[in-house]
C-alpha atoms as a PDB file:
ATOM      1  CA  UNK A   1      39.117 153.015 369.385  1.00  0.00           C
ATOM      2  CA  UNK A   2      41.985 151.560 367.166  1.00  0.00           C
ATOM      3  CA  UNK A   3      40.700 151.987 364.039  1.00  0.00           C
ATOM      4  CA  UNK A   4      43.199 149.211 362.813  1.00  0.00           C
ATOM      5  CA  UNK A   5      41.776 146.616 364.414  1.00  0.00           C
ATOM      6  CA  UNK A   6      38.079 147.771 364.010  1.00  0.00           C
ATOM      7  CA  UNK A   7      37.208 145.322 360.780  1.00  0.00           C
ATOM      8  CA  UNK A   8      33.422 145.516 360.167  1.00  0.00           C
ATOM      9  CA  UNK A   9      34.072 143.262 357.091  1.00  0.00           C
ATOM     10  CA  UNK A  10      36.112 140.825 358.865  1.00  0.00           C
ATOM     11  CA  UNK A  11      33.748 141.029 362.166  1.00  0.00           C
ATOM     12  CA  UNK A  12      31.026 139.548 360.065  1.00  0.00           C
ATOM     13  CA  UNK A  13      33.012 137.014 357.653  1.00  0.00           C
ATOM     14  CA  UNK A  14      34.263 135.091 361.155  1.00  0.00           C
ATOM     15  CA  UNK A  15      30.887 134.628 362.349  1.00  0.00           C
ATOM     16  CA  UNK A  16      29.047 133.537 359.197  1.00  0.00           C
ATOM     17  CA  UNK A  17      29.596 129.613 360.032  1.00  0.00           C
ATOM     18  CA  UNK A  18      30.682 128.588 356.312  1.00  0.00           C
ATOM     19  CA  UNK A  19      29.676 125.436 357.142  1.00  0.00           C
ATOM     20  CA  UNK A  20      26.271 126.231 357.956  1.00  0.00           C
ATOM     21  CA  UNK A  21      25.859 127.874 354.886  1.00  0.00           C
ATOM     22  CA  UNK A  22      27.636 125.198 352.292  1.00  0.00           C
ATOM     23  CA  UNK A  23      25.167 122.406 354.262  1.00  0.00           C
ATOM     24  CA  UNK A  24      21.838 125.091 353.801  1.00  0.00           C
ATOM     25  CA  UNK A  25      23.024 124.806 350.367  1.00  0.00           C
ATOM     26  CA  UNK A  26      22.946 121.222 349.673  1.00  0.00           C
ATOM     27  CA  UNK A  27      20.281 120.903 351.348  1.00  0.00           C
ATOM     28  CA  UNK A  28      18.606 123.154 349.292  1.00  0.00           C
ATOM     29  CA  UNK A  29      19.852 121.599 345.818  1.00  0.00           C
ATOM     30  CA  UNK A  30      18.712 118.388 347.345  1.00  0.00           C
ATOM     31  CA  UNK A  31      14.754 119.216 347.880  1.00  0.00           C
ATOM     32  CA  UNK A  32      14.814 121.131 344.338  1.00  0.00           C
ATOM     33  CA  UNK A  33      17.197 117.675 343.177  1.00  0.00           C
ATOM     34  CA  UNK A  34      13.258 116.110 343.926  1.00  0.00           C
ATOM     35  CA  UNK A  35      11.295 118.018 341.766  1.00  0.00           C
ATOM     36  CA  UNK A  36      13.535 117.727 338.848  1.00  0.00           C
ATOM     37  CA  UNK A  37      13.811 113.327 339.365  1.00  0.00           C
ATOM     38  CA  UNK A  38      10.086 113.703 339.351  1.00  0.00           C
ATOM     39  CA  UNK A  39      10.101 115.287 335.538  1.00  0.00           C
ATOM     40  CA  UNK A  40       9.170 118.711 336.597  1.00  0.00           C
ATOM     41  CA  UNK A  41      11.439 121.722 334.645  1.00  0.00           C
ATOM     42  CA  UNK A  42      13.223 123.810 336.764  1.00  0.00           C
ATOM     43  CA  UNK A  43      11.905 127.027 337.239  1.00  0.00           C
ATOM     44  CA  UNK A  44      15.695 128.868 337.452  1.00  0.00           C
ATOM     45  CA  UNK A  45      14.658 132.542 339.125  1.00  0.00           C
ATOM     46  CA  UNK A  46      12.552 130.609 341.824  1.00  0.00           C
ATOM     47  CA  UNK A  47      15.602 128.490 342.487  1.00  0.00           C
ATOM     48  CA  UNK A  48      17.963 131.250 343.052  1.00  0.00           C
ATOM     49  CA  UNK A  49      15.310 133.628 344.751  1.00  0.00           C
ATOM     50  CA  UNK A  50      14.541 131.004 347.286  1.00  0.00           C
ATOM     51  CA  UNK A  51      18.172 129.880 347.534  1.00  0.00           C
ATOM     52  CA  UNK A  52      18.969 133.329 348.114  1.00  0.00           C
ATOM     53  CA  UNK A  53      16.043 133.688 351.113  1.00  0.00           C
ATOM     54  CA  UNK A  54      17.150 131.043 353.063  1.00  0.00           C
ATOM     55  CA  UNK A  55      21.228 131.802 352.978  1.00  0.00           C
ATOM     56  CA  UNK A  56      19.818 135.239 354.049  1.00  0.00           C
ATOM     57  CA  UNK A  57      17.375 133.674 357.016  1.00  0.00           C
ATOM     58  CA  UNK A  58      20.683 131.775 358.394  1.00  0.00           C
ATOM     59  CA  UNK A  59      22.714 134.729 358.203  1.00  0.00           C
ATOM     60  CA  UNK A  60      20.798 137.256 359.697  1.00  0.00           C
ATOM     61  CA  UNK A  61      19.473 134.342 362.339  1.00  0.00           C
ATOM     62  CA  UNK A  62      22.908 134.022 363.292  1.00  0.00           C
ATOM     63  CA  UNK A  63      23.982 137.829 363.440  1.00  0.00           C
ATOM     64  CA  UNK A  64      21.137 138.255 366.141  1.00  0.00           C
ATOM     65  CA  UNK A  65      22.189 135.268 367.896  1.00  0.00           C
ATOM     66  CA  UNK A  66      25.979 136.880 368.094  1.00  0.00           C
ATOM     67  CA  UNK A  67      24.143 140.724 369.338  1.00  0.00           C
ATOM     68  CA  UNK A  68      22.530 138.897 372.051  1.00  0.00           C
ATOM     69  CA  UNK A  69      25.840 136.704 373.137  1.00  0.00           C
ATOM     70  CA  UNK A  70      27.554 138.638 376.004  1.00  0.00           C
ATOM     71  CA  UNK A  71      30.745 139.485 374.501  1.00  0.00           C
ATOM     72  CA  UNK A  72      32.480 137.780 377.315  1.00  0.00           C
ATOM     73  CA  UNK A  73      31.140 134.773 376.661  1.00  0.00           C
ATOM     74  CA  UNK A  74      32.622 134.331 373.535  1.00  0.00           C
ATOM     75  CA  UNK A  75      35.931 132.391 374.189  1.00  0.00           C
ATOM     76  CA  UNK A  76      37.371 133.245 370.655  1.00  0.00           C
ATOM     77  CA  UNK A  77      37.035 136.688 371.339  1.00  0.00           C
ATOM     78  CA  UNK A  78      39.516 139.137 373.357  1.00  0.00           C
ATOM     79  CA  UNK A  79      38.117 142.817 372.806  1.00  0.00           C
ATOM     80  CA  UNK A  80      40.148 145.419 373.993  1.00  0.00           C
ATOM     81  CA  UNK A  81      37.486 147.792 375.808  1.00  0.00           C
ATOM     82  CA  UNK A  82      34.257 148.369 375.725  1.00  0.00           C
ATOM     83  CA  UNK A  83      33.750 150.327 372.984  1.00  0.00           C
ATOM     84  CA  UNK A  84      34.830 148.048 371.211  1.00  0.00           C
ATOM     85  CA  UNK A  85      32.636 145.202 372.480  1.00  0.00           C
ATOM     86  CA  UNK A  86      30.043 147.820 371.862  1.00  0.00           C
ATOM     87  CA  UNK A  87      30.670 148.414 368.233  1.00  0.00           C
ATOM     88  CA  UNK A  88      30.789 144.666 367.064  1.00  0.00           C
ATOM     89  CA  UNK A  89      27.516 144.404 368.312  1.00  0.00           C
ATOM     90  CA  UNK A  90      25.794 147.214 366.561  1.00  0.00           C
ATOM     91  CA  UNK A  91      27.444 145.341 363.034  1.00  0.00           C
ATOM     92  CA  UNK A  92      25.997 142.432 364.368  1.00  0.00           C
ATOM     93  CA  UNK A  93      22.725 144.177 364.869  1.00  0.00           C
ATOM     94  CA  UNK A  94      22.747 146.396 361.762  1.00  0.00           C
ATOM     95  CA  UNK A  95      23.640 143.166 359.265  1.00  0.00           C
ATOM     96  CA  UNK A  96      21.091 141.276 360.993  1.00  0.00           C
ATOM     97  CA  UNK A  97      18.322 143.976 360.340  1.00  0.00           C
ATOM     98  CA  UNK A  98      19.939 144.231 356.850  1.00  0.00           C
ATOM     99  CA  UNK A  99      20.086 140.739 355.353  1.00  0.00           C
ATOM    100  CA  UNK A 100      16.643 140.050 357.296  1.00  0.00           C
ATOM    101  CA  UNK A 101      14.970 142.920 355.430  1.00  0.00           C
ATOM    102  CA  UNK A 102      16.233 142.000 352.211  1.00  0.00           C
ATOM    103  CA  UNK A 103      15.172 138.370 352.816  1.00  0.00           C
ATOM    104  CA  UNK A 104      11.450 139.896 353.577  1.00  0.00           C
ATOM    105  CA  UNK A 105      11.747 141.533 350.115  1.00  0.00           C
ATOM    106  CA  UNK A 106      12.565 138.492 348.509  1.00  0.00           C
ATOM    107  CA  UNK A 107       9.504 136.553 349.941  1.00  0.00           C
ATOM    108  CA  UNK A 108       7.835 139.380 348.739  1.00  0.00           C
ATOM    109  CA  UNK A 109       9.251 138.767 345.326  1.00  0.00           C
ATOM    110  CA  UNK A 110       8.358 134.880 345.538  1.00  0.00           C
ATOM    111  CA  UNK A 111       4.291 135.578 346.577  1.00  0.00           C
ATOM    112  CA  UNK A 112       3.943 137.979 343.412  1.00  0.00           C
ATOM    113  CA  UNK A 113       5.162 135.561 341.291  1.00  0.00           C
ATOM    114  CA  UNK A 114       2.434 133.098 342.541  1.00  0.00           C
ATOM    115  CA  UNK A 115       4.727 130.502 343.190  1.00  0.00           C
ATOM    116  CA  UNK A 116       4.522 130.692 347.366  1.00  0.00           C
ATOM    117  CA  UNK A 117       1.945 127.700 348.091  1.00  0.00           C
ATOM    118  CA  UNK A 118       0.748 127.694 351.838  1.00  0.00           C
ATOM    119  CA  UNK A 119       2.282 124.366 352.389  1.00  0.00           C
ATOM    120  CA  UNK A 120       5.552 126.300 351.445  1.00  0.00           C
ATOM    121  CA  UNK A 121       4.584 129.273 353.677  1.00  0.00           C
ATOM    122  CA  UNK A 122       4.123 127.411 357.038  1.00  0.00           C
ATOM    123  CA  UNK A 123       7.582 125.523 356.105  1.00  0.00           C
ATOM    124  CA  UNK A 124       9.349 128.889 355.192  1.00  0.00           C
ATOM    125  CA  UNK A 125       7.255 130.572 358.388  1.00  0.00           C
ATOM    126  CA  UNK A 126       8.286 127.631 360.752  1.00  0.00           C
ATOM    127  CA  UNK A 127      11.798 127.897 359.715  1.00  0.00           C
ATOM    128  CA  UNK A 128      11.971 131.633 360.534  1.00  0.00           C
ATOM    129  CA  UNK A 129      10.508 130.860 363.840  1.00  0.00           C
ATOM    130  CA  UNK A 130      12.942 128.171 364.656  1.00  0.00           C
ATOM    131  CA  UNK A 131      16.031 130.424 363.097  1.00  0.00           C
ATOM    132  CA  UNK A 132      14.973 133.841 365.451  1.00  0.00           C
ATOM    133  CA  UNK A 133      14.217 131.503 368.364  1.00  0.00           C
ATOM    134  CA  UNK A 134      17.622 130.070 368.053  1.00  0.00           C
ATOM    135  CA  UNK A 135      19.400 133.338 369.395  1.00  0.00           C
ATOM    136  CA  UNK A 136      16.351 136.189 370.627  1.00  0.00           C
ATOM    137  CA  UNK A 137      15.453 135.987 374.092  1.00  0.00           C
ATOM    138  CA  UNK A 138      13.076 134.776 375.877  1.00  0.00           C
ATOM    139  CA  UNK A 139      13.928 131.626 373.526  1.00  0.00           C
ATOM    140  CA  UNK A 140      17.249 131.676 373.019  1.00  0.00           C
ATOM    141  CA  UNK A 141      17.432 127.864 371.935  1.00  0.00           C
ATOM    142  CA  UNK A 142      21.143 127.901 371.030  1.00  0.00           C
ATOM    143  CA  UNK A 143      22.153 127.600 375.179  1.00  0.00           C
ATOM    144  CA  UNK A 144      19.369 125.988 376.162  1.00  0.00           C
ATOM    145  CA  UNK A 145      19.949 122.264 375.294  1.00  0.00           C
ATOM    146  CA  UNK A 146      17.420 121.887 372.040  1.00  0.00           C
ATOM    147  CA  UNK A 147      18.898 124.492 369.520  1.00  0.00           C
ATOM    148  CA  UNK A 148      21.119 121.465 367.844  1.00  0.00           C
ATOM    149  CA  UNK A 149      17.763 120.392 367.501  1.00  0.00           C
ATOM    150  CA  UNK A 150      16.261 122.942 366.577  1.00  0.00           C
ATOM    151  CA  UNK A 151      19.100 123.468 363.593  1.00  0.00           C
ATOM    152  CA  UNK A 152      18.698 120.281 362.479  1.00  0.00           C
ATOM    153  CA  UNK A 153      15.068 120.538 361.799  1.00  0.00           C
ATOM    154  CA  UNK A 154      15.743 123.631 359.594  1.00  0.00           C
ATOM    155  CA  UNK A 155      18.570 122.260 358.148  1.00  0.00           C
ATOM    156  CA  UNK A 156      17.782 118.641 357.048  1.00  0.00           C
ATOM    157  CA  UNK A 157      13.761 119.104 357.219  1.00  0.00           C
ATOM    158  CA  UNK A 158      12.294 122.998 356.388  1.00  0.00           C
ATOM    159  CA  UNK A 159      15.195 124.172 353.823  1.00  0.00           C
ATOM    160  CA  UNK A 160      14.863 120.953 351.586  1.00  0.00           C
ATOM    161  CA  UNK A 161      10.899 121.016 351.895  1.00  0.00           C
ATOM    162  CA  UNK A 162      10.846 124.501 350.733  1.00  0.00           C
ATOM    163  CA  UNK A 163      12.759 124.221 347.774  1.00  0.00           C
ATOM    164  CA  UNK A 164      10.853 120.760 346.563  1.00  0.00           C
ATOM    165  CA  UNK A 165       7.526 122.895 347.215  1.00  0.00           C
ATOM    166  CA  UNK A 166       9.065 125.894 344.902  1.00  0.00           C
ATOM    167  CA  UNK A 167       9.422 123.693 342.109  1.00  0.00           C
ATOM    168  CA  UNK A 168       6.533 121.391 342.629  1.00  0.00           C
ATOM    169  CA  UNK A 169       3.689 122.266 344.918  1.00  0.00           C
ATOM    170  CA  UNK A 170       2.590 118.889 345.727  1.00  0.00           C
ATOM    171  CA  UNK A 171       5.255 117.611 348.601  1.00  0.00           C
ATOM    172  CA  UNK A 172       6.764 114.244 347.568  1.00  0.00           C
ATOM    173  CA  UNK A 173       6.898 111.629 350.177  1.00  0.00           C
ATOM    174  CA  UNK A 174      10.707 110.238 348.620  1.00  0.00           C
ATOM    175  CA  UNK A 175      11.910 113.457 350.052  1.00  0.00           C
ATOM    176  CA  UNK A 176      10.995 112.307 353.704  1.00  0.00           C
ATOM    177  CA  UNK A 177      12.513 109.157 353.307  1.00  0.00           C
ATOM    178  CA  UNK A 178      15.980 110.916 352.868  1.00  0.00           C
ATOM    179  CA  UNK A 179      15.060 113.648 355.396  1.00  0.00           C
ATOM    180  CA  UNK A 180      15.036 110.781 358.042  1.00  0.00           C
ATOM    181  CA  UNK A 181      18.510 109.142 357.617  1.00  0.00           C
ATOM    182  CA  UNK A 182      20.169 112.162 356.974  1.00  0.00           C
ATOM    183  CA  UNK A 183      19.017 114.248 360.008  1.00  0.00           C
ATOM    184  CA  UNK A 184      20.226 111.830 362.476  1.00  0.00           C
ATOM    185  CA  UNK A 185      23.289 112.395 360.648  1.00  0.00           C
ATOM    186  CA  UNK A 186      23.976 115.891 360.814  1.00  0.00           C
ATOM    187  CA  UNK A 187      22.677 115.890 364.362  1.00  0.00           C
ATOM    188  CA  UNK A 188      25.394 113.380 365.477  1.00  0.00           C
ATOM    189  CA  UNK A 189      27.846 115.565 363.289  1.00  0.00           C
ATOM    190  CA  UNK A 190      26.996 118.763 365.474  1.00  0.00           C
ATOM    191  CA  UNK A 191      27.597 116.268 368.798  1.00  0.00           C
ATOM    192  CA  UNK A 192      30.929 115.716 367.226  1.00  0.00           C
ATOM    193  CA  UNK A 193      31.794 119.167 366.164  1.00  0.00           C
ATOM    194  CA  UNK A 194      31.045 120.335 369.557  1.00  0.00           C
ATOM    195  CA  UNK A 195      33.402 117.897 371.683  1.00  0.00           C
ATOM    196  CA  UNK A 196      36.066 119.971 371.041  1.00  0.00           C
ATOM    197  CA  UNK A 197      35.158 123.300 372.548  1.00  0.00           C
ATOM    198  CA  UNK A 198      32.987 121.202 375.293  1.00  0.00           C
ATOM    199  CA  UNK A 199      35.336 122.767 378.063  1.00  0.00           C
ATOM    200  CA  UNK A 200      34.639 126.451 376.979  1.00  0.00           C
ATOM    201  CA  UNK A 201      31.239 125.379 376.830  1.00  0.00           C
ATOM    202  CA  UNK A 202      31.250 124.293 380.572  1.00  0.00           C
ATOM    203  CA  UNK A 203      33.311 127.677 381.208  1.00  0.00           C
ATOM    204  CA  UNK A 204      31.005 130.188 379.746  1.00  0.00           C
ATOM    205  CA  UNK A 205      27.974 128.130 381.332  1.00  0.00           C
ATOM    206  CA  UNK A 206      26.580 127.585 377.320  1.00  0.00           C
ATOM    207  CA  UNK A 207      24.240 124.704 377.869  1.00  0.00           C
ATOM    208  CA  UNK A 208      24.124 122.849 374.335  1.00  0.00           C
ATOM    209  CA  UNK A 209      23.303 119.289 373.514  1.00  0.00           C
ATOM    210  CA  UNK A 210      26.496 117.885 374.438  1.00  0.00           C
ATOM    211  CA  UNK A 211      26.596 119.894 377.936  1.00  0.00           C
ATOM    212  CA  UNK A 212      22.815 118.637 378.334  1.00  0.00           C
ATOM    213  CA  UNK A 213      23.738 114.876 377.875  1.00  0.00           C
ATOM    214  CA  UNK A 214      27.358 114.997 379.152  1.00  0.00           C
ATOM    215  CA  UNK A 215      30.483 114.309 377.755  1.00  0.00           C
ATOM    216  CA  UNK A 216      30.261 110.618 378.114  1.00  0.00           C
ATOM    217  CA  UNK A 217      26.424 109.997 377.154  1.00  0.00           C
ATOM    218  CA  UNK A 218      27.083 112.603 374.366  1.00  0.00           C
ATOM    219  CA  UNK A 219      29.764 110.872 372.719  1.00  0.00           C
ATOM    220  CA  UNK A 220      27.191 107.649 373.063  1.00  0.00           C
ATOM    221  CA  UNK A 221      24.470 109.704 371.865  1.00  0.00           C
ATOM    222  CA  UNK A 222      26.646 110.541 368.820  1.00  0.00           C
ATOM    223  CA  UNK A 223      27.641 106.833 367.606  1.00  0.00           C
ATOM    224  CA  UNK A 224      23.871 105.343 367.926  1.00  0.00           C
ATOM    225  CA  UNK A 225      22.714 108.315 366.233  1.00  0.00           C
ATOM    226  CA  UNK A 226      24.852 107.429 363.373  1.00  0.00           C
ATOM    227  CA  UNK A 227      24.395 103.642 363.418  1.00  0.00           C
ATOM    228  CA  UNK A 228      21.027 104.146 363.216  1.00  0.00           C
ATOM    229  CA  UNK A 229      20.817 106.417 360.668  1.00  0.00           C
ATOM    230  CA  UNK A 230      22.311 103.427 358.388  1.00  0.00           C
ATOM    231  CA  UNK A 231      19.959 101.485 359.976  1.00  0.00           C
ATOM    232  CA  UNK A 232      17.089 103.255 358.796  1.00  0.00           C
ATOM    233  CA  UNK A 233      18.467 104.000 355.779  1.00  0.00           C
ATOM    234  CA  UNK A 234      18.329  99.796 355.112  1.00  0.00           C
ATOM    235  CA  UNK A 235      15.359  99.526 356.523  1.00  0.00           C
ATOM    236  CA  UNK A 236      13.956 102.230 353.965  1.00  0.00           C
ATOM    237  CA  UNK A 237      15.633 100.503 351.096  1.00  0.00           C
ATOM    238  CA  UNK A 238      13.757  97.637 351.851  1.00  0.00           C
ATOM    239  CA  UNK A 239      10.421  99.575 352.352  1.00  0.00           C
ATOM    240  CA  UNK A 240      10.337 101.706 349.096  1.00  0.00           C
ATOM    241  CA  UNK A 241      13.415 103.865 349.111  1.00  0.00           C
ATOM    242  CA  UNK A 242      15.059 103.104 345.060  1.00  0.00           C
ATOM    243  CA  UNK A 243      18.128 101.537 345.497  1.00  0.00           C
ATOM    244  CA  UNK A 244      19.916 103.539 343.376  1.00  0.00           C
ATOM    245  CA  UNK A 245      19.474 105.925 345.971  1.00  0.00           C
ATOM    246  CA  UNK A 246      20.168 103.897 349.245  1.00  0.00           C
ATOM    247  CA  UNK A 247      23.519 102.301 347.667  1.00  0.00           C
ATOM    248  CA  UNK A 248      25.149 105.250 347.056  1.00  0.00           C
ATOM    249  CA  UNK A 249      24.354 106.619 350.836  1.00  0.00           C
ATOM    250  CA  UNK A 250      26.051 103.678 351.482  1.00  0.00           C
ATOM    251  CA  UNK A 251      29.540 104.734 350.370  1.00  0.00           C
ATOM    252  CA  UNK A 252      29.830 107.165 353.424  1.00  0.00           C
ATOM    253  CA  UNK A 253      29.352 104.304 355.855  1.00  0.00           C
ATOM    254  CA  UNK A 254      33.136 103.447 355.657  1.00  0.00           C
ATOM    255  CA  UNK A 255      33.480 107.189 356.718  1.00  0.00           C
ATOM    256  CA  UNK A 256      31.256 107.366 359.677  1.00  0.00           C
ATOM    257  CA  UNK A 257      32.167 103.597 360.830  1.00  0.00           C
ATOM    258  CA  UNK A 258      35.557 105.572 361.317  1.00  0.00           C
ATOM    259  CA  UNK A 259      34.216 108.403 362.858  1.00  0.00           C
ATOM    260  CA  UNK A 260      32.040 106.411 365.434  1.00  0.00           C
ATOM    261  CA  UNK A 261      35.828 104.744 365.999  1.00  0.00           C
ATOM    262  CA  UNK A 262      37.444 108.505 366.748  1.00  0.00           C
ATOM    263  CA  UNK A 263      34.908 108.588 369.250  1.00  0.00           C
ATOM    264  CA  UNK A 264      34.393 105.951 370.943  1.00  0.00           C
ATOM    265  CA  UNK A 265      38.712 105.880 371.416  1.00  0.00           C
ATOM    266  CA  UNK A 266      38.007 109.744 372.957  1.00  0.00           C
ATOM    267  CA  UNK A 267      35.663 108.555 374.817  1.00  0.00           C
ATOM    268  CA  UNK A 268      38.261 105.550 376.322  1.00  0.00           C
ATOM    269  CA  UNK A 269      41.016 107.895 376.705  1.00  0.00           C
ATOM    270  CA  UNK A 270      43.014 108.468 373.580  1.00  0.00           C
ATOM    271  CA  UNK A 271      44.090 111.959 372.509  1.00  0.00           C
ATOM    272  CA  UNK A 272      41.640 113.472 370.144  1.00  0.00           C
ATOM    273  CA  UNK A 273      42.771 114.657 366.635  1.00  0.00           C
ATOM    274  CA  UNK A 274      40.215 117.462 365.885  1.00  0.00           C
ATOM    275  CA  UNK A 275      41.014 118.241 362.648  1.00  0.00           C
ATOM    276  CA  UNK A 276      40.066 114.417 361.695  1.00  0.00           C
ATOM    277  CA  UNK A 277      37.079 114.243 363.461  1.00  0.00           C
ATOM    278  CA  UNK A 278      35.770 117.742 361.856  1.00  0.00           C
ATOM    279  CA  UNK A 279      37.101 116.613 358.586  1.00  0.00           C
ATOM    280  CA  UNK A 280      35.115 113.103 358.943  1.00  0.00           C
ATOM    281  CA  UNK A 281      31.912 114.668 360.359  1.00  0.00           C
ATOM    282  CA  UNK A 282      31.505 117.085 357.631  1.00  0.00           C
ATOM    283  CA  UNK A 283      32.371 114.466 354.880  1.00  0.00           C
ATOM    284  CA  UNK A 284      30.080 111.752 355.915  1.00  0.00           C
ATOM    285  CA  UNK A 285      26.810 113.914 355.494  1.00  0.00           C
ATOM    286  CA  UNK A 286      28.441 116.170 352.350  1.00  0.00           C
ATOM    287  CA  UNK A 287      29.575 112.605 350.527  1.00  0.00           C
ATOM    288  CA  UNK A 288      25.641 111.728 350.962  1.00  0.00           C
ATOM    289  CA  UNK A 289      24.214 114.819 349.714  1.00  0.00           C
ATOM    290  CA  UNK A 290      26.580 114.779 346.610  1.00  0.00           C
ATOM    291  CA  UNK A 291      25.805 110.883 345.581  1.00  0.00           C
ATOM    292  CA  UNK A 292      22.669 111.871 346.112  1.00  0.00           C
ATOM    293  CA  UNK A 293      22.686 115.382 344.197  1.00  0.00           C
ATOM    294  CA  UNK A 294      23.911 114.344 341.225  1.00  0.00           C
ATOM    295  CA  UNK A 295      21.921 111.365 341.027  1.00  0.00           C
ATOM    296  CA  UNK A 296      18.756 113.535 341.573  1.00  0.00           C
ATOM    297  CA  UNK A 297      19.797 116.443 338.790  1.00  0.00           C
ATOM    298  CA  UNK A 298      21.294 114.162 336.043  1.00  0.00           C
ATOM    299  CA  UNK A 299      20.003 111.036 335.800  1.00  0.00           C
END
């Protein structure tokens, strides 16, 4: 084996998803953003334990998902020989079993500090589930049509619950209203992300959400998810959600209007510009989590 191009550092940097793990974040600093707009003090070592827990969950989720990916189906990756195929999965396999361990040590750290309710047990529990399910047989959820789904539950719904039940055990029902709006979101913004490597997908038989619906009905799928997301979002401004909440979810619309635009021109024949449409996906949810952020934590 050429030891020069042998990187175990660099093997698992490439498939840590950055993006996964900024959104995780936000997410995070959103639900715990709840607590604090309802007057309770942030408890600082819970934050940062259970911050720490779920970056860990995603990471080792997704190391276990790459072990169990046949290396040829991977259509960034060219390895050399066997061996070599061989060894990146045993890092894969040996930082899964790492971060997951320490991540079980952590929750071990959070229930002798009394601070685990059960509420926040069966959310942290169900998110495991739906994390290892993504990429361990029999389950495998990531090819089999639902495990967008599957990540946007965890994403938008378990990781924002969790941290809003660390700081305050009672679960806050202004938290669901933005859970709604904002997972229709990021589920249209993982239809949109994956347009671009849909004919790999097809190649390497990987049968995601936008395989599952088609490129057509996908890219349909993708523009009523977001319309409707602003949609509810009105809807919930009118039913009880503040308005100094709904407005400023408001300012992405411009943003999405134009990404439902990219689309719909892909979808009649105009030449895609990827780098737009990932750089308009990713800002319309991460402009709603800041406005909303920083509206939760400072005023």
């Amino acid at each position: 084996m050429d030891s020069k191009s042998f990187n175990p550092f660099s093997l698992i940097l490439k498939a840590s998803r950055p993006w996964l793990l900024l959104s995780a974040a936000l997410f995070y600093i959103l639900g715990a953003g709840v607590a604090i707009h309802q007057g309770q003090t942030i408890g600082w070592s819970n934050f940062f334990f259970g911050l720490a827990l779920i970056i860990l969950l995603l990471l080792g989720g997704n190391y276990l998902k790459r072990f169990y990916d046949p290396p040829s189906s991977d259509p960034e990756k060219t390895p050399s020989s066997l061996s070599q195929q061989q060894a990146d999965h045993q890092i894969y396999l040996l930082a899964a079993i790492t971060l997951l361990t320490i991540g079980a040590g952590l929750t071990i750290v959070l229930l002798l500090q009394d601070v685990l309710t059960w509420i926040a047990l069966l959310v942290l529990g169900i998110a495991i589930a739906l994390v290892l399910a993504q990429g361990i047989p029999p389950f495998r959820l990531v090819y089999s049509g639902y495990g967008e789904l599957a990540e946007t539950a965890v994403m938008t719904l378990m990781i924002p619950v969790f941290a809003q039940l660390l700081q305050l055990p009672q679960f806050h029902p202004l938290l669901l209203q933005m859970i709604f709006p904002l997972a229709l979101i990021y589920l249209a913004d993982l239809l949109a992300l994956s347009l671009e490597t849909y004919a790999a997908q097809l190649k390497f038989q990987k049968q995601t959400l936008i395989i599952r619906a088609g490129w057509e009905w996908g890219m349909r799928l993708h523009n009523y998810l977001l319309v409707t997301a602003f949609l509810l979002l009105a809807l919930l401004a009118l039913l009880g959600l503040p308005w100094s909440l709904a407005w400023r979810a408001f300012l992405a619309f411009p943003i999405a209007i134009y990404q439902v635009w990219q689309i719909w021109s892909i979808s009649q024949g105009a030449p895609p510009n990827w780098k737009i449409l990932r750089l308009t996906a990713v800002a319309t949810v991460v402009m709603i989590l800041y406005q909303w952020i920083i509206f939760l934590w400072t005023l």
